[in-house]
PDB file of N, CA and C in Angstrom:
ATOM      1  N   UNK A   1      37.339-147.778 -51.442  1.00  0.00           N
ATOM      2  CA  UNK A   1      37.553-148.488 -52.697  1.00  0.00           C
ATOM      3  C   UNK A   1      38.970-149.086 -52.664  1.00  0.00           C
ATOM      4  N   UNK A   2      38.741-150.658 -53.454  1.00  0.00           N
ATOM      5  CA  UNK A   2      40.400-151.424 -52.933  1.00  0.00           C
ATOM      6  C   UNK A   2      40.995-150.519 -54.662  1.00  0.00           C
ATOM      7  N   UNK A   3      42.502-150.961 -53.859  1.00  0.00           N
ATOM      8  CA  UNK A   3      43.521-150.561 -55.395  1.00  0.00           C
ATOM      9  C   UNK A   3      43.217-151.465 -56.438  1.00  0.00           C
ATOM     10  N   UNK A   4      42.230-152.475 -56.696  1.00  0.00           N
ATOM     11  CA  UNK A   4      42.102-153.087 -57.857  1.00  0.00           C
ATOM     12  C   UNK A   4      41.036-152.462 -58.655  1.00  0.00           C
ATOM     13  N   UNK A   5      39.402-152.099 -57.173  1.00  0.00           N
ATOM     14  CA  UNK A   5      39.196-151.018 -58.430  1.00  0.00           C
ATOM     15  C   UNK A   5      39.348-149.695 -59.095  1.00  0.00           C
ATOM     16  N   UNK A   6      40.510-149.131 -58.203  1.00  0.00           N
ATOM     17  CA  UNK A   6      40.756-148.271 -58.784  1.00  0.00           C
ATOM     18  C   UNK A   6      41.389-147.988 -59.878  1.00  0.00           C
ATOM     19  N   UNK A   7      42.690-149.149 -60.092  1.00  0.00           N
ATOM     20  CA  UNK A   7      43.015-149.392 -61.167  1.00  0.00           C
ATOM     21  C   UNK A   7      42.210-149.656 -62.722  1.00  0.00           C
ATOM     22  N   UNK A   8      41.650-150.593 -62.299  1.00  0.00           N
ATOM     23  CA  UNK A   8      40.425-150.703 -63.275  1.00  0.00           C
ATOM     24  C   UNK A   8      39.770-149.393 -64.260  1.00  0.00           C
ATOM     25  N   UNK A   9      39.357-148.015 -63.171  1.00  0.00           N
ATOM     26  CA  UNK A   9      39.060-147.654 -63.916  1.00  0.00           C
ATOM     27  C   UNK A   9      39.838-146.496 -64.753  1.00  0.00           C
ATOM     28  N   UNK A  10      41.725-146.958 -64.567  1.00  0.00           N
ATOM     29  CA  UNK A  10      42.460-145.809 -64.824  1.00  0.00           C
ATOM     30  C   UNK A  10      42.109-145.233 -66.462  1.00  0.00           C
ATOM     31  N   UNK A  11      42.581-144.490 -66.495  1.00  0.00           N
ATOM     32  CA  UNK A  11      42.714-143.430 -68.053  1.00  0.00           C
ATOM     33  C   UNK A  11      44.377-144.169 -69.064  1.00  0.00           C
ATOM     34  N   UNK A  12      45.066-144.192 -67.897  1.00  0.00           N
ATOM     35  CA  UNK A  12      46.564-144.431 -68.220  1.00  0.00           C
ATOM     36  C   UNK A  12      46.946-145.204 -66.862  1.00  0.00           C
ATOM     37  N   UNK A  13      47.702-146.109 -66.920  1.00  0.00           N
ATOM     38  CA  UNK A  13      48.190-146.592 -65.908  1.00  0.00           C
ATOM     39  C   UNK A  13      50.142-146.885 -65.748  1.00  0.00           C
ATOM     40  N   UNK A  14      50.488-146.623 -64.843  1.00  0.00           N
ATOM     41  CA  UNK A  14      52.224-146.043 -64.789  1.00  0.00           C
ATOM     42  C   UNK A  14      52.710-146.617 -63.908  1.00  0.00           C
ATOM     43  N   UNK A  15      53.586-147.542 -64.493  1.00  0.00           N
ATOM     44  CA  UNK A  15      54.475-148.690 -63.218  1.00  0.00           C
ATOM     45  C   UNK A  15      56.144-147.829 -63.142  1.00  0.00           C
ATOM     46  N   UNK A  16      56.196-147.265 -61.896  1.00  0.00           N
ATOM     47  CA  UNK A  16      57.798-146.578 -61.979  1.00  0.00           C
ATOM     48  C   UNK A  16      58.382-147.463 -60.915  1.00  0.00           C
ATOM     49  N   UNK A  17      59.433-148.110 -61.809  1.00  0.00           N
ATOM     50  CA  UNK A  17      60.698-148.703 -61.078  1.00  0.00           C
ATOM     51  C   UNK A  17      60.846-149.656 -60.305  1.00  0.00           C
ATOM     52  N   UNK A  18      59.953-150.612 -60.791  1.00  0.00           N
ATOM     53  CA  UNK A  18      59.736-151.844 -60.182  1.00  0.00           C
ATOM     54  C   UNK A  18      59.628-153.024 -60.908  1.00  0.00           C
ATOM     55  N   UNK A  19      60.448-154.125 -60.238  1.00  0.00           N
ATOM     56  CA  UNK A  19      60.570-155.009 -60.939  1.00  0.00           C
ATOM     57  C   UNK A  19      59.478-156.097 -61.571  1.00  0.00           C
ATOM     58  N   UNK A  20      58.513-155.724 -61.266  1.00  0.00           N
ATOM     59  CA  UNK A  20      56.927-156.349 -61.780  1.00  0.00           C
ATOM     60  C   UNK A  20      57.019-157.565 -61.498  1.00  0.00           C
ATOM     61  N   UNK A  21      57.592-157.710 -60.177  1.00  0.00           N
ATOM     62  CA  UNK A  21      57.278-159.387 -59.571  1.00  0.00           C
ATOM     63  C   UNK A  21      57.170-159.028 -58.104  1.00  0.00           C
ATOM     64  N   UNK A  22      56.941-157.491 -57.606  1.00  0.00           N
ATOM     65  CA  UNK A  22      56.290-157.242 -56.534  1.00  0.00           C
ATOM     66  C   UNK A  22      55.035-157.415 -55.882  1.00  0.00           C
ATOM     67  N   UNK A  23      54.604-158.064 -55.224  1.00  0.00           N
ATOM     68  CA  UNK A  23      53.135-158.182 -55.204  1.00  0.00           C
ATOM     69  C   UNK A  23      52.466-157.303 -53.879  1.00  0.00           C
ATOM     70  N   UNK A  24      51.421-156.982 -53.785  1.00  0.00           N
ATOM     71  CA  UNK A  24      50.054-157.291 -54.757  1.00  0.00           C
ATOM     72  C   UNK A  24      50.386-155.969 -56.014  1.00  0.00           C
ATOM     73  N   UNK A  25      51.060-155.024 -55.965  1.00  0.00           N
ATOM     74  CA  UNK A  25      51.335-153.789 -56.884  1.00  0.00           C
ATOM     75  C   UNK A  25      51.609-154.067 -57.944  1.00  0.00           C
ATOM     76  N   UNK A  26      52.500-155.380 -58.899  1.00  0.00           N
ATOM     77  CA  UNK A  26      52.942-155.669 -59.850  1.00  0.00           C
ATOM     78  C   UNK A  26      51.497-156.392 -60.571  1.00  0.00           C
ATOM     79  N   UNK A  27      50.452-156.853 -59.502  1.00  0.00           N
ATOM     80  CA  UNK A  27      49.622-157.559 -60.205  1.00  0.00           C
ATOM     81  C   UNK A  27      48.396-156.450 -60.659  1.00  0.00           C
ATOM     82  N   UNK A  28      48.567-155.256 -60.740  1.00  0.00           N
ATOM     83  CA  UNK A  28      47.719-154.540 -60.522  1.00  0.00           C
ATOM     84  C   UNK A  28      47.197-154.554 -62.454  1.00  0.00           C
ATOM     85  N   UNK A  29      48.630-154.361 -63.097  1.00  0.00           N
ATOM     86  CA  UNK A  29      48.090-153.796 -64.440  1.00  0.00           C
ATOM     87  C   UNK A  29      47.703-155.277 -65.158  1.00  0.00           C
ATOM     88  N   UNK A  30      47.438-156.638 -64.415  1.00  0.00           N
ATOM     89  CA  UNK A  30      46.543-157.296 -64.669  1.00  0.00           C
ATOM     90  C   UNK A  30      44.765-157.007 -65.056  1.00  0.00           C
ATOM     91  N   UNK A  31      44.841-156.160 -64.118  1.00  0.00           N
ATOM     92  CA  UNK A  31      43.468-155.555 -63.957  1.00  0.00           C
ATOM     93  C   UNK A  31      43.160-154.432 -65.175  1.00  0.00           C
ATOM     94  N   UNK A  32      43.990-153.835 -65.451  1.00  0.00           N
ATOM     95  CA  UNK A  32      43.745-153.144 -66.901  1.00  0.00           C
ATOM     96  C   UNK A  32      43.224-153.051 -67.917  1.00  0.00           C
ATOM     97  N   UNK A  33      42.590-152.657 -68.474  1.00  0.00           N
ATOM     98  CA  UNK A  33      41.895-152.981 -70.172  1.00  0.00           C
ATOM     99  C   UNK A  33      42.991-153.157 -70.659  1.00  0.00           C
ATOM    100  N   UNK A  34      42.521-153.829 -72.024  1.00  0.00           N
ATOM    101  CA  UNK A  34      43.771-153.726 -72.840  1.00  0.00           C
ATOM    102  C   UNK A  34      43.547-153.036 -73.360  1.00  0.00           C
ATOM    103  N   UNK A  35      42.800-151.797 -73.712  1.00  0.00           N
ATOM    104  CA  UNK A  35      42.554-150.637 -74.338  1.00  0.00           C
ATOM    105  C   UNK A  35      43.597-149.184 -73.770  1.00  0.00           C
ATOM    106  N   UNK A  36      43.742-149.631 -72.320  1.00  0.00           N
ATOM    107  CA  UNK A  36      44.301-148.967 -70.923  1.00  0.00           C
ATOM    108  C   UNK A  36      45.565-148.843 -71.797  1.00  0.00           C
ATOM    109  N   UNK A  37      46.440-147.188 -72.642  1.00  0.00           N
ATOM    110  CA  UNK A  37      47.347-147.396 -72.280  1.00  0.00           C
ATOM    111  C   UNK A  37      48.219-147.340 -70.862  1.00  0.00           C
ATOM    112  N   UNK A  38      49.422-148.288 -71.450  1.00  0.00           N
ATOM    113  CA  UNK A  38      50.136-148.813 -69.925  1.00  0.00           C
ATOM    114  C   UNK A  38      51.570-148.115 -70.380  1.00  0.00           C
ATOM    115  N   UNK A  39      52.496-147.756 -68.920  1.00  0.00           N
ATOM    116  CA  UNK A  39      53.891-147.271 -69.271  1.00  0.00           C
ATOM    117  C   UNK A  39      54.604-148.114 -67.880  1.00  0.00           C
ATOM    118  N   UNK A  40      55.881-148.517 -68.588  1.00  0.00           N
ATOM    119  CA  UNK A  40      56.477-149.226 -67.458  1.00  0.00           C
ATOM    120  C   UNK A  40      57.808-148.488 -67.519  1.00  0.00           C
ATOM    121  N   UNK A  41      58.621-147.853 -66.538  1.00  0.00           N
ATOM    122  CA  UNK A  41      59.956-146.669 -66.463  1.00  0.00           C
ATOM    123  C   UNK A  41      60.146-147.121 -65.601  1.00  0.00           C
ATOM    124  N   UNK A  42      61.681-148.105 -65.892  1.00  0.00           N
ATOM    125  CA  UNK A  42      62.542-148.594 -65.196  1.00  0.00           C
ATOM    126  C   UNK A  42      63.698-148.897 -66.104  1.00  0.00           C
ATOM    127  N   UNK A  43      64.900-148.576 -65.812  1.00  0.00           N
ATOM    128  CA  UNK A  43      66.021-148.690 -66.595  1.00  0.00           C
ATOM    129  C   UNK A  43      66.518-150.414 -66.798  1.00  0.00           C
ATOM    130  N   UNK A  44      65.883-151.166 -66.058  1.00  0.00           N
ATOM    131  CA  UNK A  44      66.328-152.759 -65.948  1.00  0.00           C
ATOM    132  C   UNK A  44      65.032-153.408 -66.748  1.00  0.00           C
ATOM    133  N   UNK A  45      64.239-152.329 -66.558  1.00  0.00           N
ATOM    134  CA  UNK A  45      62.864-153.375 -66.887  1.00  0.00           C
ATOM    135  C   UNK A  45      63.113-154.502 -68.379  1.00  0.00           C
ATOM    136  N   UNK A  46      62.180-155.394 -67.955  1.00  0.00           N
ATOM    137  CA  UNK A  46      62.112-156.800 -68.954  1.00  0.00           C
ATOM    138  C   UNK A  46      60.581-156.497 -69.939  1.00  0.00           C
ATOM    139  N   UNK A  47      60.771-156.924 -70.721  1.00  0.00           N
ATOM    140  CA  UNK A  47      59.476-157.524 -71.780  1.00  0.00           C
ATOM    141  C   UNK A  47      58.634-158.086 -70.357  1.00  0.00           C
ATOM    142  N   UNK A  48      57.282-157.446 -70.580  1.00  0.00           N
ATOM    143  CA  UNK A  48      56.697-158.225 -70.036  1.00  0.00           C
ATOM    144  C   UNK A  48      55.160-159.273 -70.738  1.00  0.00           C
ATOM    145  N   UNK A  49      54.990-160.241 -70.479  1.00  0.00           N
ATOM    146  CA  UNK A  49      54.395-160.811 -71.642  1.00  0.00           C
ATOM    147  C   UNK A  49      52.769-160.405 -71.414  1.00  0.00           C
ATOM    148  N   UNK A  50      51.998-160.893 -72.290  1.00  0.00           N
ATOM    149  CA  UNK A  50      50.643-161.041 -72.169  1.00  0.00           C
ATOM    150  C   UNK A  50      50.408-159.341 -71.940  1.00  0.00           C
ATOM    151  N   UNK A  51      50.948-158.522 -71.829  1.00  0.00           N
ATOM    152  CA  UNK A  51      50.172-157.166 -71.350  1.00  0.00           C
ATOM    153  C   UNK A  51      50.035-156.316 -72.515  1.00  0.00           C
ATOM    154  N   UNK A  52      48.685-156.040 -73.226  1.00  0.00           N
ATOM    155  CA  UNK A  52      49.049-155.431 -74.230  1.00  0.00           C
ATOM    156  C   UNK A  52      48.645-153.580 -74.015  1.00  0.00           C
ATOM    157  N   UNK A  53      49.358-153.232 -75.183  1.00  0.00           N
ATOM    158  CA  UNK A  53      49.338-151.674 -75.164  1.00  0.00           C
ATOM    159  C   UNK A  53      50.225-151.506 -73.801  1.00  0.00           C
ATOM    160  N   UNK A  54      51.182-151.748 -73.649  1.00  0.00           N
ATOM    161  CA  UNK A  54      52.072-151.489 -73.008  1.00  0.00           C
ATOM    162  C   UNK A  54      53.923-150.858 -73.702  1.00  0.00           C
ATOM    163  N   UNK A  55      53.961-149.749 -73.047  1.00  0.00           N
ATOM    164  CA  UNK A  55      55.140-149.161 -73.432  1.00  0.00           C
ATOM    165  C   UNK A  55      56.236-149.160 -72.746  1.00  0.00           C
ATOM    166  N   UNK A  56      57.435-149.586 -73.242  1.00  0.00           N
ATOM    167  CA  UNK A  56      58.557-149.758 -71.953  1.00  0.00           C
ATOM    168  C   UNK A  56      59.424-148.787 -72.242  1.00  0.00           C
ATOM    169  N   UNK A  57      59.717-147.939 -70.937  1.00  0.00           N
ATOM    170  CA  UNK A  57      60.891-146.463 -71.128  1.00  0.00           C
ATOM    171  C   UNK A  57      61.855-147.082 -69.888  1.00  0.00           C
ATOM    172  N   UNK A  58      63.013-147.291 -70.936  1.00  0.00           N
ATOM    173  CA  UNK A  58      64.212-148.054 -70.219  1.00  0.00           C
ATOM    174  C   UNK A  58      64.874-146.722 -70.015  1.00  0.00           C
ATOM    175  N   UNK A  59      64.691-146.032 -68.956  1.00  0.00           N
ATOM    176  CA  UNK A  59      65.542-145.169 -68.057  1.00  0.00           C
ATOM    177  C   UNK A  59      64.973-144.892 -66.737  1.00  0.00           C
ATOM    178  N   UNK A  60      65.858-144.376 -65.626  1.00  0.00           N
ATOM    179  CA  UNK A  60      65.690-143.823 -64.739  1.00  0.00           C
ATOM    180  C   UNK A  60      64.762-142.806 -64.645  1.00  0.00           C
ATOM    181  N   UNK A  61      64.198-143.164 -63.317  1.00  0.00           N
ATOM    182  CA  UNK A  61      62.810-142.175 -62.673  1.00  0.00           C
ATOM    183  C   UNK A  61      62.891-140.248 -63.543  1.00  0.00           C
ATOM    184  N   UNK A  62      63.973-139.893 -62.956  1.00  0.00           N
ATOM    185  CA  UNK A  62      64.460-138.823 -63.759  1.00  0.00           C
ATOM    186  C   UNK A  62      64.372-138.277 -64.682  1.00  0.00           C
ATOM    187  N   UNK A  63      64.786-138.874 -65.748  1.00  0.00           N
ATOM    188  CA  UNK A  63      64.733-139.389 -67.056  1.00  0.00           C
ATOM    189  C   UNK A  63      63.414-139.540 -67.963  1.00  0.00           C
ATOM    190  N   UNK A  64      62.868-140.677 -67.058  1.00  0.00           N
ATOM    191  CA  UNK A  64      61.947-141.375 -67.849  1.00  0.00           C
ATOM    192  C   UNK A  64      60.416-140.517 -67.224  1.00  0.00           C
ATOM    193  N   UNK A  65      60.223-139.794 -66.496  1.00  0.00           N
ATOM    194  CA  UNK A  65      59.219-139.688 -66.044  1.00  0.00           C
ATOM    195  C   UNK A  65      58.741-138.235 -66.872  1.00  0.00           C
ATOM    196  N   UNK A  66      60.374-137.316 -67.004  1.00  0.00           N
ATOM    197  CA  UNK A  66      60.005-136.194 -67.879  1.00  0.00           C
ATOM    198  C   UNK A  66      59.894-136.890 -69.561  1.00  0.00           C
ATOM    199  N   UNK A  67      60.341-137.661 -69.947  1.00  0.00           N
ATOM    200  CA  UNK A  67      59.868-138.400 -71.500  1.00  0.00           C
ATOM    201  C   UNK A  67      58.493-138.754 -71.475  1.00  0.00           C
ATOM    202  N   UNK A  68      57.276-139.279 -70.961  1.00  0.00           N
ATOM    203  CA  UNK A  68      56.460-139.257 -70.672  1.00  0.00           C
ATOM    204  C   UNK A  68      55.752-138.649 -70.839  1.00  0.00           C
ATOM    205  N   UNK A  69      55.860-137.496 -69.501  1.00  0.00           N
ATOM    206  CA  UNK A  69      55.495-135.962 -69.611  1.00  0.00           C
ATOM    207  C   UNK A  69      55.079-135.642 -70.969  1.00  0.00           C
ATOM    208  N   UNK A  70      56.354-135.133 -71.198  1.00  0.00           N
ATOM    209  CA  UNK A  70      56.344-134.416 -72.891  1.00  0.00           C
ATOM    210  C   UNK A  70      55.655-135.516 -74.114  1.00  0.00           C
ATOM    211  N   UNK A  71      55.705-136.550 -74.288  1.00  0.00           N
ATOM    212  CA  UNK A  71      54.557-137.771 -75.287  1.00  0.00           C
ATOM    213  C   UNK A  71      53.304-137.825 -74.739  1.00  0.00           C
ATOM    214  N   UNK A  72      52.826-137.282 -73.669  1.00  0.00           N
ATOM    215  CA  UNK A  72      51.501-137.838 -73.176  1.00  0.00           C
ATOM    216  C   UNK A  72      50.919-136.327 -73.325  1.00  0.00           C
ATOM    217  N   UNK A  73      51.960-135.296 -73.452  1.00  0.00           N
ATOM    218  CA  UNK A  73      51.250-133.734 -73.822  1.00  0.00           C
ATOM    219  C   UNK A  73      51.486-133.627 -75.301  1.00  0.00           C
ATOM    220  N   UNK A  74      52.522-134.175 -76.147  1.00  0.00           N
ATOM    221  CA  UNK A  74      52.411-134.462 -77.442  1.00  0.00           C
ATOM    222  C   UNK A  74      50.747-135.373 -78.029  1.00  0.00           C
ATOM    223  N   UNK A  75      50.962-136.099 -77.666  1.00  0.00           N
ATOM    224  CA  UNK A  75      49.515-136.868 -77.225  1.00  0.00           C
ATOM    225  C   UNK A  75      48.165-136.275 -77.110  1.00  0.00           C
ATOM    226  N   UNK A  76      48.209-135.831 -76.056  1.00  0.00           N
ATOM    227  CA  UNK A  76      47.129-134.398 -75.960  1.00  0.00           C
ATOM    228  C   UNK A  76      46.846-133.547 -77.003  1.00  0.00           C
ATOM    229  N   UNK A  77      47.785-133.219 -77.276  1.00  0.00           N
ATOM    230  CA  UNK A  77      47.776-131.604 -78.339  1.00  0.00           C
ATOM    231  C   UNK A  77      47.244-132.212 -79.743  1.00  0.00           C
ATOM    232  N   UNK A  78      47.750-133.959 -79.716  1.00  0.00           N
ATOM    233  CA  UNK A  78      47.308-133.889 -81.360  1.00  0.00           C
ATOM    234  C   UNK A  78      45.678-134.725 -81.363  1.00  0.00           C
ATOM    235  N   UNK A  79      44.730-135.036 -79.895  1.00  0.00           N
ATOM    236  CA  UNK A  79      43.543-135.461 -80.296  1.00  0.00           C
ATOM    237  C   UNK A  79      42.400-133.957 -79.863  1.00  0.00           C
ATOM    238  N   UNK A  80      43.305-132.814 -79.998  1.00  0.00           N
ATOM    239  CA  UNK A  80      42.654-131.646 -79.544  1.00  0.00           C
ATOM    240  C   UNK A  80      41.727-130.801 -81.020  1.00  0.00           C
TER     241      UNK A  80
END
């Protein structure tokens, strides 16, 4: 199976630390629902347009990957 459909059928999909003009990887959350939430964690990252349900965590891998963590188990706990 290629990485487009796998993307396709993500749950959540997570761009870490890239400037989203990498290709073919940046074009991936093209492929997304817009239902798909999306997280982009990069401390430089830009607005990116047209992508909806997308969340931007302006920090480092470090940082941003344990913030996540803890909202996506906040998340969890409250459709339980």
């Amino acid at each position: 199976m290629d990485a487009i459909q796998i993307a396709k059928k993500a749950d959540i999909f997570i761009v870490i630390e890239t400037s989203m003009v990498v290709y073919p990887t940046a074009g991936l959350i093209n492929y997304i629902s817009d239902e798909t939430p999306k997280y982009f964690i990069d401390p430089n990252a830009e607005e990116v347009s047209g992508i909806k349900n997308l969340t931007i965590i302006r920090k480092k891998v470090g940082e941003g990957v344990p913030d996540l963590v803890e909202e996506l188990l906040r998340l969890g706990k409250s459709q339980m």
